[in-house]
C-alpha atoms as a PDB file:
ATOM      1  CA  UNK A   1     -18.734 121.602 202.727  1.00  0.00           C
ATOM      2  CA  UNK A   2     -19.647 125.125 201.931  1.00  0.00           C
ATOM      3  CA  UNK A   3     -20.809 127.266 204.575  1.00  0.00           C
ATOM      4  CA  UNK A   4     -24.751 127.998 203.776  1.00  0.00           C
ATOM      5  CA  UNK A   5     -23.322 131.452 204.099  1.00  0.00           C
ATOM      6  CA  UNK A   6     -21.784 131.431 201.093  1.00  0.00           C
ATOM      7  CA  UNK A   7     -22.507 134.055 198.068  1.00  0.00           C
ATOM      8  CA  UNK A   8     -23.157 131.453 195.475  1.00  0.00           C
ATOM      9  CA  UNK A   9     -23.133 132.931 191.680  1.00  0.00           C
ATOM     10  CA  UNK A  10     -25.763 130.624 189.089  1.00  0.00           C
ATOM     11  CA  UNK A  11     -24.907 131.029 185.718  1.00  0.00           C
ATOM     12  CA  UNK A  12     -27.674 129.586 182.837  1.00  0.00           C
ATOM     13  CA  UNK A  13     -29.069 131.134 179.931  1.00  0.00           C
ATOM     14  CA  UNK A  14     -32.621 128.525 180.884  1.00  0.00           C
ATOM     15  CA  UNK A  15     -34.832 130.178 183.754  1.00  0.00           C
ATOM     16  CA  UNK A  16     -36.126 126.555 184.267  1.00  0.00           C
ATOM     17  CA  UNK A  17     -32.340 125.367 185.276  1.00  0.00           C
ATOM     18  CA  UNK A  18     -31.341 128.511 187.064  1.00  0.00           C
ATOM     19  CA  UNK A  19     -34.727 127.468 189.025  1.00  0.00           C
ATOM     20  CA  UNK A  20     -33.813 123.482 189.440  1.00  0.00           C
ATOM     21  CA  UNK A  21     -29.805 124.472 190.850  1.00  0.00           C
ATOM     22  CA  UNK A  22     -31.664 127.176 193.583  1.00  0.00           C
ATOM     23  CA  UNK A  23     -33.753 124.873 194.725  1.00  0.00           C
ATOM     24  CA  UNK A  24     -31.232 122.023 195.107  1.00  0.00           C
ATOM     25  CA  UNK A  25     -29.096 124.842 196.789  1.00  0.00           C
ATOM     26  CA  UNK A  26     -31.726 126.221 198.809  1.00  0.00           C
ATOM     27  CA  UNK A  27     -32.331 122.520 199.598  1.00  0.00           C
ATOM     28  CA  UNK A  28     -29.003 122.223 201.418  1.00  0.00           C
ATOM     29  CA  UNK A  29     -29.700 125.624 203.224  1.00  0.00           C
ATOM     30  CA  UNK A  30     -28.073 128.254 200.933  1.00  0.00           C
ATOM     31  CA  UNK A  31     -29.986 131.803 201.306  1.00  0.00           C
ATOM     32  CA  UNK A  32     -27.001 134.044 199.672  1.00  0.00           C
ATOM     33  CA  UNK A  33     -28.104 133.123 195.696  1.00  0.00           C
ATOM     34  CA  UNK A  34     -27.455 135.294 192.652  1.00  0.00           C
ATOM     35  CA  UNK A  35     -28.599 134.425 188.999  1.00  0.00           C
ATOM     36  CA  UNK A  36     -26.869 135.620 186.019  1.00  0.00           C
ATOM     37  CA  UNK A  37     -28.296 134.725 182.387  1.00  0.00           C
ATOM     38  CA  UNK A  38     -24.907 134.152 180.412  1.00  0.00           C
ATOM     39  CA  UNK A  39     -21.227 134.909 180.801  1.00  0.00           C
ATOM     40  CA  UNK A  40     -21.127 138.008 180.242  1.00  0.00           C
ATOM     41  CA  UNK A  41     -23.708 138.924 182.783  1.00  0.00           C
ATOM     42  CA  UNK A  42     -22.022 136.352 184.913  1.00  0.00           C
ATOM     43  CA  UNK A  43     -18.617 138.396 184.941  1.00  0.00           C
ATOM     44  CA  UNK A  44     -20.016 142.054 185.491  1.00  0.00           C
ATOM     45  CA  UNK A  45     -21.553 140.351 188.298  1.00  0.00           C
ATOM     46  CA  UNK A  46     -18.480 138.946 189.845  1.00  0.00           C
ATOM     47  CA  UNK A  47     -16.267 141.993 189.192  1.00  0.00           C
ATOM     48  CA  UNK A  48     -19.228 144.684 191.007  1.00  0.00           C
ATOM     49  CA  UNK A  49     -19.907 141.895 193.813  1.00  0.00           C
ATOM     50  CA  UNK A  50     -15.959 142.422 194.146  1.00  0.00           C
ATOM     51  CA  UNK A  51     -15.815 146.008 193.922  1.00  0.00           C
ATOM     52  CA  UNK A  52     -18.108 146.008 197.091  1.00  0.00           C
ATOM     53  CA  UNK A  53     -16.588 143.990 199.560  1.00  0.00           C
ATOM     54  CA  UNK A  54     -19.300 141.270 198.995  1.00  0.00           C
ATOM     55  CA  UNK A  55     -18.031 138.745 196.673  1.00  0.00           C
ATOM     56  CA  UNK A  56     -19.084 135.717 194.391  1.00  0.00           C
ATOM     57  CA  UNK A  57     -17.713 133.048 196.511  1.00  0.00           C
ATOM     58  CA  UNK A  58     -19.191 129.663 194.399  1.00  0.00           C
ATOM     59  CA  UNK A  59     -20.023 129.600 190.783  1.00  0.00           C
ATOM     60  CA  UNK A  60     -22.150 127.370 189.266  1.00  0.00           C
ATOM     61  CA  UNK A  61     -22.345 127.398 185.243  1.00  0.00           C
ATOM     62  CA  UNK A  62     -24.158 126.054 182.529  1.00  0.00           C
ATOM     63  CA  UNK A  63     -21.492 125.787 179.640  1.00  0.00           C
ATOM     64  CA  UNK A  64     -23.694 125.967 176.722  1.00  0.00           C
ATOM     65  CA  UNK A  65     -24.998 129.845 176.426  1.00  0.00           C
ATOM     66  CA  UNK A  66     -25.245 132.860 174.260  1.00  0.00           C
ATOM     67  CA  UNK A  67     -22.742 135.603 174.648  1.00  0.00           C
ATOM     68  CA  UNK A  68     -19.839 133.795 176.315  1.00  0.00           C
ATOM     69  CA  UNK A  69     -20.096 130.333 176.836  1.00  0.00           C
ATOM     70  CA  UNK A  70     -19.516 128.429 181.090  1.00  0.00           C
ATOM     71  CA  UNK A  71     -16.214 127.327 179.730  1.00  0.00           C
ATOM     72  CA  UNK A  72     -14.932 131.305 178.454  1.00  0.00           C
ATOM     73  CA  UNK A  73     -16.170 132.436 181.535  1.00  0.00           C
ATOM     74  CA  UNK A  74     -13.827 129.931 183.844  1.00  0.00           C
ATOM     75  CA  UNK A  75     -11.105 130.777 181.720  1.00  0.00           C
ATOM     76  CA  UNK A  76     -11.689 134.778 181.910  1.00  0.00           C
ATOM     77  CA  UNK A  77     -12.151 133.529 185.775  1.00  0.00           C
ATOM     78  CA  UNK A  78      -8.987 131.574 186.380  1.00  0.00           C
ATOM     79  CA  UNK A  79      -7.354 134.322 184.257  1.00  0.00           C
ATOM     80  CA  UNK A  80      -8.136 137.114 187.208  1.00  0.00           C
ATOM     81  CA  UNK A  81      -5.559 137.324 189.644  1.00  0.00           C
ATOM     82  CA  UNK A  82      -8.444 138.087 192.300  1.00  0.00           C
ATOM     83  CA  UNK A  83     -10.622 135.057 191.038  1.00  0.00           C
ATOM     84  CA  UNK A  84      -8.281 132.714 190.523  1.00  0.00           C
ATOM     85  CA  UNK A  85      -9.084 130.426 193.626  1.00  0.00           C
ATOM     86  CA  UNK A  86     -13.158 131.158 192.943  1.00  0.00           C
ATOM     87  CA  UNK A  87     -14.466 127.796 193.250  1.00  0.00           C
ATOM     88  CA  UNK A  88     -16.239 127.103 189.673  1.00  0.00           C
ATOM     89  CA  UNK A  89     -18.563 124.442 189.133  1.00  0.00           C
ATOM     90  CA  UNK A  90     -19.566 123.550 185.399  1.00  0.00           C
ATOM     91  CA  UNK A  91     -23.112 121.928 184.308  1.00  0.00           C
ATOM     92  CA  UNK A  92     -23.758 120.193 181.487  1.00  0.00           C
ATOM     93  CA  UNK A  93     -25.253 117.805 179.185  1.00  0.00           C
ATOM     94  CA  UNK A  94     -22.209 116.859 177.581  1.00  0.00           C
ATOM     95  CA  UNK A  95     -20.471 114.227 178.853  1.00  0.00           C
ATOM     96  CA  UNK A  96     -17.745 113.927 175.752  1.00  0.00           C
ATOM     97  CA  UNK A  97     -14.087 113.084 177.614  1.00  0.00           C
ATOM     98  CA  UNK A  98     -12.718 116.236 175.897  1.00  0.00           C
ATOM     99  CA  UNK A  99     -14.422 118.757 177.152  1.00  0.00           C
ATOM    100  CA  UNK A 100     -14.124 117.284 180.895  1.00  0.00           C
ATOM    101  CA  UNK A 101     -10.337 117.109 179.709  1.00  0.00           C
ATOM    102  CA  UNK A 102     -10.528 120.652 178.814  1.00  0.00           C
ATOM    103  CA  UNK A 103     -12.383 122.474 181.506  1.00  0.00           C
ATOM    104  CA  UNK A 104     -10.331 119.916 184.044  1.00  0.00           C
ATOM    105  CA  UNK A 105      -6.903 122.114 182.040  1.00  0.00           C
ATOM    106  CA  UNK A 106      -8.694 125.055 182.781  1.00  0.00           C
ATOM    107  CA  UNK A 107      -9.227 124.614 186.220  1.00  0.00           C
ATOM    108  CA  UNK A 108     -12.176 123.828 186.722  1.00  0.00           C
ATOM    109  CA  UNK A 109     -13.282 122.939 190.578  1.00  0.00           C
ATOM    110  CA  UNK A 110     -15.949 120.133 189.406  1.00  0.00           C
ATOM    111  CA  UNK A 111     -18.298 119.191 186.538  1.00  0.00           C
ATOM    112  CA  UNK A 112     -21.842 117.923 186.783  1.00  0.00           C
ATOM    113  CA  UNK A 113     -23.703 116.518 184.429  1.00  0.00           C
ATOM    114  CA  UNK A 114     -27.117 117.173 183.952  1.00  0.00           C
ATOM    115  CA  UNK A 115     -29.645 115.510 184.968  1.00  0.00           C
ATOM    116  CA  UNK A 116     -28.533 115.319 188.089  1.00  0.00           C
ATOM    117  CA  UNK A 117     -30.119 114.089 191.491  1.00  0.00           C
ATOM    118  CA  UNK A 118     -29.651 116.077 194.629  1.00  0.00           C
ATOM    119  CA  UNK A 119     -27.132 113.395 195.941  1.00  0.00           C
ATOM    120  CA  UNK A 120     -24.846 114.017 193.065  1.00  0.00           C
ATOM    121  CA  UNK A 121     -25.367 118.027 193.363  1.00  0.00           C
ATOM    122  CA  UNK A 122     -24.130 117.232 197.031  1.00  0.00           C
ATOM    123  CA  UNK A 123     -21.641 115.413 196.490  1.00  0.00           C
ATOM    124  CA  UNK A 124     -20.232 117.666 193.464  1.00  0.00           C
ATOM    125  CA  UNK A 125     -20.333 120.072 195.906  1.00  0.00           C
ATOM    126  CA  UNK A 126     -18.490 118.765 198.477  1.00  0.00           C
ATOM    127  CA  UNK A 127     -15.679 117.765 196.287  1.00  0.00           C
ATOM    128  CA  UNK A 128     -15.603 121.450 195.243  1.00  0.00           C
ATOM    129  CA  UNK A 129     -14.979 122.617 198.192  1.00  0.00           C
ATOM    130  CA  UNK A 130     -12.709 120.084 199.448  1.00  0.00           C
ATOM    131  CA  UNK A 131     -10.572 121.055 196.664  1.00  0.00           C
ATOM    132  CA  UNK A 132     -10.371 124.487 197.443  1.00  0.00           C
ATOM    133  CA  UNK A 133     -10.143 124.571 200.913  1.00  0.00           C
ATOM    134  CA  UNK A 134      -9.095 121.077 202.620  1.00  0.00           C
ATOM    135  CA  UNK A 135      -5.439 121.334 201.102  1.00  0.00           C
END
């Protein structure tokens, strides 16, 4: 699992969700949480977190939002050479096979569906980090 040390990045263009994911986080321990409102904001974020020796180290994005949608940003993520092993978790409502078939293509590092309960958010979790670091 994730240390509780870990800079985690939550990306959602509704204050009420940003508010539900920090609280599951904080929850499980996590202190180190930054909020972004959509994509864009998401990815100056990541790139001046970056630029100071303190980076994003766990995304967490809504895919449905103004300016550039969860699913741009993974790809302009995965895209990075410096960001390409960011662990990137999506949220949404939609559960339709091709878009899980589409952020899975674009790497995604796991996909929740909301709502959630706290044991999935765990578990989610868990399997996101696995990925990334229990090769």
């Amino acid at each position: 699992m994730f240390p509780t040390t870990t800079r985690v990045l939550i990306v959602d263009d509704m204050a009420s969700i940003r508010d539900l994911v920090r609280n599951q986080l904080r929850a499980m321990n996590f202190n180190e949480i930054i909020e972004a409102e959509d994509g864009v904001q998401a990815w100056s974020i990541i790139e001046n977190q970056y630029a100071q020796a303190n980076p994003v180290e766990l995304v967490i994005s809504d895919w449905n939002m103004p300016n550039m949608k969860g699913l741009d940003l993974l790809k302009k993520v995965r895209s990075s050479q410096q960001f390409v092993q960011l662990p990137f978790i999506l949220l949404t409502s939609e559960a339709e096979r091709e878009q899980v078939t589409e952020a899975v293509m674009a790497g995604v590092s796991q996909y929740i569906v909301k709502p959630f309960s706290g044991k999935v958010f765990e578990e989610k979790m868990k399997t996101a980090y696995q990925k990334h670091f229990k090769k």
